[in-house]
Structure formats: C-alpha cells, structure tokens
N, C-alpha and C. Protein backbone atom coordinates (compact mmCIF):
# COMPACT_ATOMS: atom_id res chain seq x y z
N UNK A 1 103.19 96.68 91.41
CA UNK A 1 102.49 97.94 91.63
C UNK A 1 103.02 98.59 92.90
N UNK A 2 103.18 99.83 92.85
CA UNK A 2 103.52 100.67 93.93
C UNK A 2 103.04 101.89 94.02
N UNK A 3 102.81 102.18 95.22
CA UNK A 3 101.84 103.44 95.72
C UNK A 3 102.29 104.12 96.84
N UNK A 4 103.82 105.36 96.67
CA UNK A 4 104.07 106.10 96.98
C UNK A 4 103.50 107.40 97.86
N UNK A 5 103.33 108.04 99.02
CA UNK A 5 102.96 109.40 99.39
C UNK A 5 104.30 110.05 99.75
N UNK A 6 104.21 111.18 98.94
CA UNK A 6 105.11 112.00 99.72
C UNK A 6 104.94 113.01 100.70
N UNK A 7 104.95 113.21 101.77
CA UNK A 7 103.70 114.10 102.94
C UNK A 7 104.70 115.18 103.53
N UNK A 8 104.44 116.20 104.16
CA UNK A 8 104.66 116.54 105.21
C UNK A 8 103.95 116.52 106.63
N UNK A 9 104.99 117.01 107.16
CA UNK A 9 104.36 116.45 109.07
C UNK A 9 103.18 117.61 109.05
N UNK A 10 101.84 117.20 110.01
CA UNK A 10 100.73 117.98 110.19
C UNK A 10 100.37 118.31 109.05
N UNK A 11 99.98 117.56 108.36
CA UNK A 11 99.28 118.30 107.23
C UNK A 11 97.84 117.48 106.65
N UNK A 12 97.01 118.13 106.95
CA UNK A 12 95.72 117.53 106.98
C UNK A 12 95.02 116.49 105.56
N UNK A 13 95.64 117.68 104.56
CA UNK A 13 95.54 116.89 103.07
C UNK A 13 96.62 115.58 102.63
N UNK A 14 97.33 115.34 103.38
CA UNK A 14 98.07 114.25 103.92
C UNK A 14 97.29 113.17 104.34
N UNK A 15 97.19 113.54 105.36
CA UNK A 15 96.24 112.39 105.76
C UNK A 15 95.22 111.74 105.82
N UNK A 16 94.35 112.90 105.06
CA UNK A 16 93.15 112.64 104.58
C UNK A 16 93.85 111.79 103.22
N UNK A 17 94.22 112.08 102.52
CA UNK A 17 95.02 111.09 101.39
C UNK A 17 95.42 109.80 101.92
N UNK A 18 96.43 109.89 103.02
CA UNK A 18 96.87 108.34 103.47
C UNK A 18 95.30 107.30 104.02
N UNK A 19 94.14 108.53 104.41
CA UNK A 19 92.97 107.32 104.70
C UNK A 19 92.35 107.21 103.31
N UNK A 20 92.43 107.89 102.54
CA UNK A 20 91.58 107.17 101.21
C UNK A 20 92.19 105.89 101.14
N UNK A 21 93.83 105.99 101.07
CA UNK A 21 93.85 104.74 100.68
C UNK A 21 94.37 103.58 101.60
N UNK A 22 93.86 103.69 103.13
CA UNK A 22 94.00 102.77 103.79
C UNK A 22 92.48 102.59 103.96
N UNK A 23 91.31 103.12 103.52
CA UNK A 23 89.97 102.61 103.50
C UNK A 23 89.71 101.66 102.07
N UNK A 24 90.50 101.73 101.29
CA UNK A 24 90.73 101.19 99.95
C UNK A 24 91.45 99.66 100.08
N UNK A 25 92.27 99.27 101.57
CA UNK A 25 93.04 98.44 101.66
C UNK A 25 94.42 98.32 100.68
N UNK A 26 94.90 99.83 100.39
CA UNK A 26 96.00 100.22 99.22
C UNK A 26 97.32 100.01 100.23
N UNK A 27 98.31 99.18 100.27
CA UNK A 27 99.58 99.14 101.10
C UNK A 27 100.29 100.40 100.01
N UNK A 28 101.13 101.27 100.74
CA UNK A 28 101.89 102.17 100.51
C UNK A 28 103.17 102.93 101.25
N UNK A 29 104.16 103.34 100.84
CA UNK A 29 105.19 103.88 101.05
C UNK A 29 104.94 105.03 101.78
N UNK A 30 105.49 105.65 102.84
CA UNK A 30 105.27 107.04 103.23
C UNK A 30 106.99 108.03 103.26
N UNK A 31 107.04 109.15 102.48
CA UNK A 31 108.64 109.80 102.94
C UNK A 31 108.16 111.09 103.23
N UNK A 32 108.72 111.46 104.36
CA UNK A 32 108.33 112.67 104.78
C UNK A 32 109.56 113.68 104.07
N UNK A 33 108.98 114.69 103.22
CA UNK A 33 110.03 115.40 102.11
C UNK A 33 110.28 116.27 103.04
N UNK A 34 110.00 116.77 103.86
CA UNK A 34 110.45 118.33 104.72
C UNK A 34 111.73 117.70 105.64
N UNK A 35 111.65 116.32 105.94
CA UNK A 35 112.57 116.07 106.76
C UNK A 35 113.73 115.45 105.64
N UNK A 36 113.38 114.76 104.30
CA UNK A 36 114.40 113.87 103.66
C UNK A 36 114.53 114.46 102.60
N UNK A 37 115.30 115.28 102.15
CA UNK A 37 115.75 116.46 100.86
C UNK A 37 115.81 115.31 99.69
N UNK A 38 116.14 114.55 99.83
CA UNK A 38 116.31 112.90 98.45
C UNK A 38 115.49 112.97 98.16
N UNK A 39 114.44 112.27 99.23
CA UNK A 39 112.78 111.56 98.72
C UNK A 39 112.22 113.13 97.69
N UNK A 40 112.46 114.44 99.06
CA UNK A 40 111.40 115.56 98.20
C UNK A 40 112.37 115.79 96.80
N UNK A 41 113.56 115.77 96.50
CA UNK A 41 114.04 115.95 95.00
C UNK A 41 113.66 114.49 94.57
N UNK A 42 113.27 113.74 94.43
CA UNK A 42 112.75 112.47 94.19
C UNK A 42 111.40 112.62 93.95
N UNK A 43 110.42 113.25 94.32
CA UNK A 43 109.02 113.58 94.81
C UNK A 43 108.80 114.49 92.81
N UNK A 44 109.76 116.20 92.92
CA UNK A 44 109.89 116.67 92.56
C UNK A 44 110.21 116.83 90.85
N UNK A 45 111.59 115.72 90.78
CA UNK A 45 111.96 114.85 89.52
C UNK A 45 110.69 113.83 88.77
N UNK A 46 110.22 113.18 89.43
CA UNK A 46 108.94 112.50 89.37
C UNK A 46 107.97 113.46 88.90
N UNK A 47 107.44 114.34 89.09
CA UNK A 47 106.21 116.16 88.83
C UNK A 47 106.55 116.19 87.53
N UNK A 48 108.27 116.47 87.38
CA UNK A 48 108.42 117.39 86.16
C UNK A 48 108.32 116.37 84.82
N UNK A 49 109.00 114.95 85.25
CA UNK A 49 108.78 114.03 84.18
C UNK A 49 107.61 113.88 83.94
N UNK A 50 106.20 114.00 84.61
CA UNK A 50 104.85 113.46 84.35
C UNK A 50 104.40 114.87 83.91
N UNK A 51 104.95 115.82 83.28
CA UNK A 51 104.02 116.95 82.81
C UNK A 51 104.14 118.35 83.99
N UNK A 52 104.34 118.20 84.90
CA UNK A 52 103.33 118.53 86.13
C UNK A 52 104.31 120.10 86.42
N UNK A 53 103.82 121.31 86.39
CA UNK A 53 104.07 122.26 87.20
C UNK A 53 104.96 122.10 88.24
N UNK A 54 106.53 122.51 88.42
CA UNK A 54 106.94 122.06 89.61
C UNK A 54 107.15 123.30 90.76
N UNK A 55 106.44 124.91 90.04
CA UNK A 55 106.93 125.72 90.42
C UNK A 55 105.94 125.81 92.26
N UNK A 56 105.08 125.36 92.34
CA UNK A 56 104.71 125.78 93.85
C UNK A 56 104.38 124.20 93.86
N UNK A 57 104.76 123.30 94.99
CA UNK A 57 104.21 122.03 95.08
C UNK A 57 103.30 121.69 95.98
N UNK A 58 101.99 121.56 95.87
CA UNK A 58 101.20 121.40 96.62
C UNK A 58 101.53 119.62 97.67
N UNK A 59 101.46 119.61 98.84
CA UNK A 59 101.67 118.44 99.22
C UNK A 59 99.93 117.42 99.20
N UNK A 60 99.72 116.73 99.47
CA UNK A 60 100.86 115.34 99.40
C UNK A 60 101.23 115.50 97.77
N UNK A 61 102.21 113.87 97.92
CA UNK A 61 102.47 114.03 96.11
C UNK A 61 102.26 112.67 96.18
N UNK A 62 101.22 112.53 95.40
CA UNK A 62 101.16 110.76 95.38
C UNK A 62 101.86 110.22 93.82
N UNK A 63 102.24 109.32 93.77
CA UNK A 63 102.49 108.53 93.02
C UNK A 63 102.19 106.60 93.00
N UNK A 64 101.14 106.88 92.33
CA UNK A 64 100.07 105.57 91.93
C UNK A 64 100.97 104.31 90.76
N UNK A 65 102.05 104.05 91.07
CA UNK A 65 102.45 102.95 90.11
C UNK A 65 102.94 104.01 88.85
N UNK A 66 103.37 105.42 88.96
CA UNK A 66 103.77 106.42 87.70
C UNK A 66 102.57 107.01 87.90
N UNK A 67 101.49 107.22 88.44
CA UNK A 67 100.64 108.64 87.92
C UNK A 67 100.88 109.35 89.03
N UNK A 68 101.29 110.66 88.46
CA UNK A 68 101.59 111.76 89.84
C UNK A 68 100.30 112.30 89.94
N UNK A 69 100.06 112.78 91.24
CA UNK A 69 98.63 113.10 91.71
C UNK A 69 99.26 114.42 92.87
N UNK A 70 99.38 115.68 92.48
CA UNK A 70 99.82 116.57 93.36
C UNK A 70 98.12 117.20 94.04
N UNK A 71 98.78 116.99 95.50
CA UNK A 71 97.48 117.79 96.75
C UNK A 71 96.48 116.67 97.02
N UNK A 72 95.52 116.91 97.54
CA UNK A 72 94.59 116.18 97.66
C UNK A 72 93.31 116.27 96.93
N UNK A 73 93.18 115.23 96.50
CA UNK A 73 92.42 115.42 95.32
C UNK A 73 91.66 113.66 95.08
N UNK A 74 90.18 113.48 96.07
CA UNK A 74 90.25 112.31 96.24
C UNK A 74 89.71 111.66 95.07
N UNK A 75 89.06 112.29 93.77
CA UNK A 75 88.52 111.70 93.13
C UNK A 75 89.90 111.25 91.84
N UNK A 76 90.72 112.24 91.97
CA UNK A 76 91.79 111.59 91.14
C UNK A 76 92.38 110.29 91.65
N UNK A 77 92.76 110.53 92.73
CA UNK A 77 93.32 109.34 93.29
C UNK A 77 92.63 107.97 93.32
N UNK A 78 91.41 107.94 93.43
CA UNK A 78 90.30 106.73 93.20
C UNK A 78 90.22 106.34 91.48
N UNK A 79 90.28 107.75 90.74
CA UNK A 79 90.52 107.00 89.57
C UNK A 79 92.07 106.18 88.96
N UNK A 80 93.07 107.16 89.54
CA UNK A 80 94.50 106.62 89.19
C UNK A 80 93.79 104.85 90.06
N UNK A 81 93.86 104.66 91.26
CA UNK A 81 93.61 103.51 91.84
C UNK A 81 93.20 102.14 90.89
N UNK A 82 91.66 103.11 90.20
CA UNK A 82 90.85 102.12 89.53
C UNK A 82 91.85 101.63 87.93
N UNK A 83 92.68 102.93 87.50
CA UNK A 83 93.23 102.82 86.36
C UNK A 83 94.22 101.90 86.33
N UNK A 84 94.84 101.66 87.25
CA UNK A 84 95.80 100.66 87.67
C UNK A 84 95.35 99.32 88.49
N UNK A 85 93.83 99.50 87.98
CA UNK A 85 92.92 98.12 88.60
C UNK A 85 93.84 97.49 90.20
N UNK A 86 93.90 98.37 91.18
CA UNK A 86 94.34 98.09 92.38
C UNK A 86 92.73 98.64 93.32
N UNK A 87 91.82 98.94 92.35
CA UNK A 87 90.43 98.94 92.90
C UNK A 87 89.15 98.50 91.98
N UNK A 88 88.15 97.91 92.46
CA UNK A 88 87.57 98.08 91.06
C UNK A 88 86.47 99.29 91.27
C-alpha cells in the first residue's frame, strides 16, 4: 500500500490533508509539484488515467494506493483510507 501527496509550498489544503493523515497514523510520500515538473506530470498522468478532469488542478493530489483524490476533501480521503482498509 502506498499513500502519495502531491502539495505545493504554503498551501493550507495541503496540510490540512498531510494532518488527516498523520492523525490517522497513514506513513506517506510528499513531492512538491511546483518545484519537481516529473512528480507534477506524474501527479497529472495519474488524474487523467483515474477519470479525473485535468483541465484546472486543484492541489493537493492525493493518491491512496490508485484512488486519486484532487483538493482537499477530508471525507473522501477517510473513505479512500477505509476502502483500502489502511483504517477501519
């Protein structure tokens, strides 16, 4: 299992995301896309394969083990979590 954020610097819905899931005890990856053009075309490629709108990208971009979760959005993310039983 792996649990990806893709963030930018200062950004509040960021980090409010990275504490959901460090109050969850979720270990995860962090790439900052504004600074690493890979990770964000990586971030991006990831959106379009899962369905997802790639035309305005809301940050963060989580990726839960394959479920993309664009912005902050804590009740998705608690369910991707639970769906991938990394919570109960």
């Amino acid at each position: 299992m792996s649990v990806i954020v893709y963030s930018i610097s200062n950004c509040p819905k960021c980090s409010a995301a990275k504490a959901v899931l460090r109050r969850k005890n979720i270990a995860f990856e962090e790439f900052n896309i504004q600074e690493d053009k890979e990770k964000n075309a990586e971030a991006v490629k990831k959106l379009e394969n899962a369905g997802n709108s790639t035309d305005e990208i809301s940050a963060p971009v989580l990726d839960i083990d394959g479920i993309m979760i664009q912005g902050f959005d804590k009740e998705k993310i608690l369910a991707a979590l639970k769906e991938k039983e990394l919570v109960e």
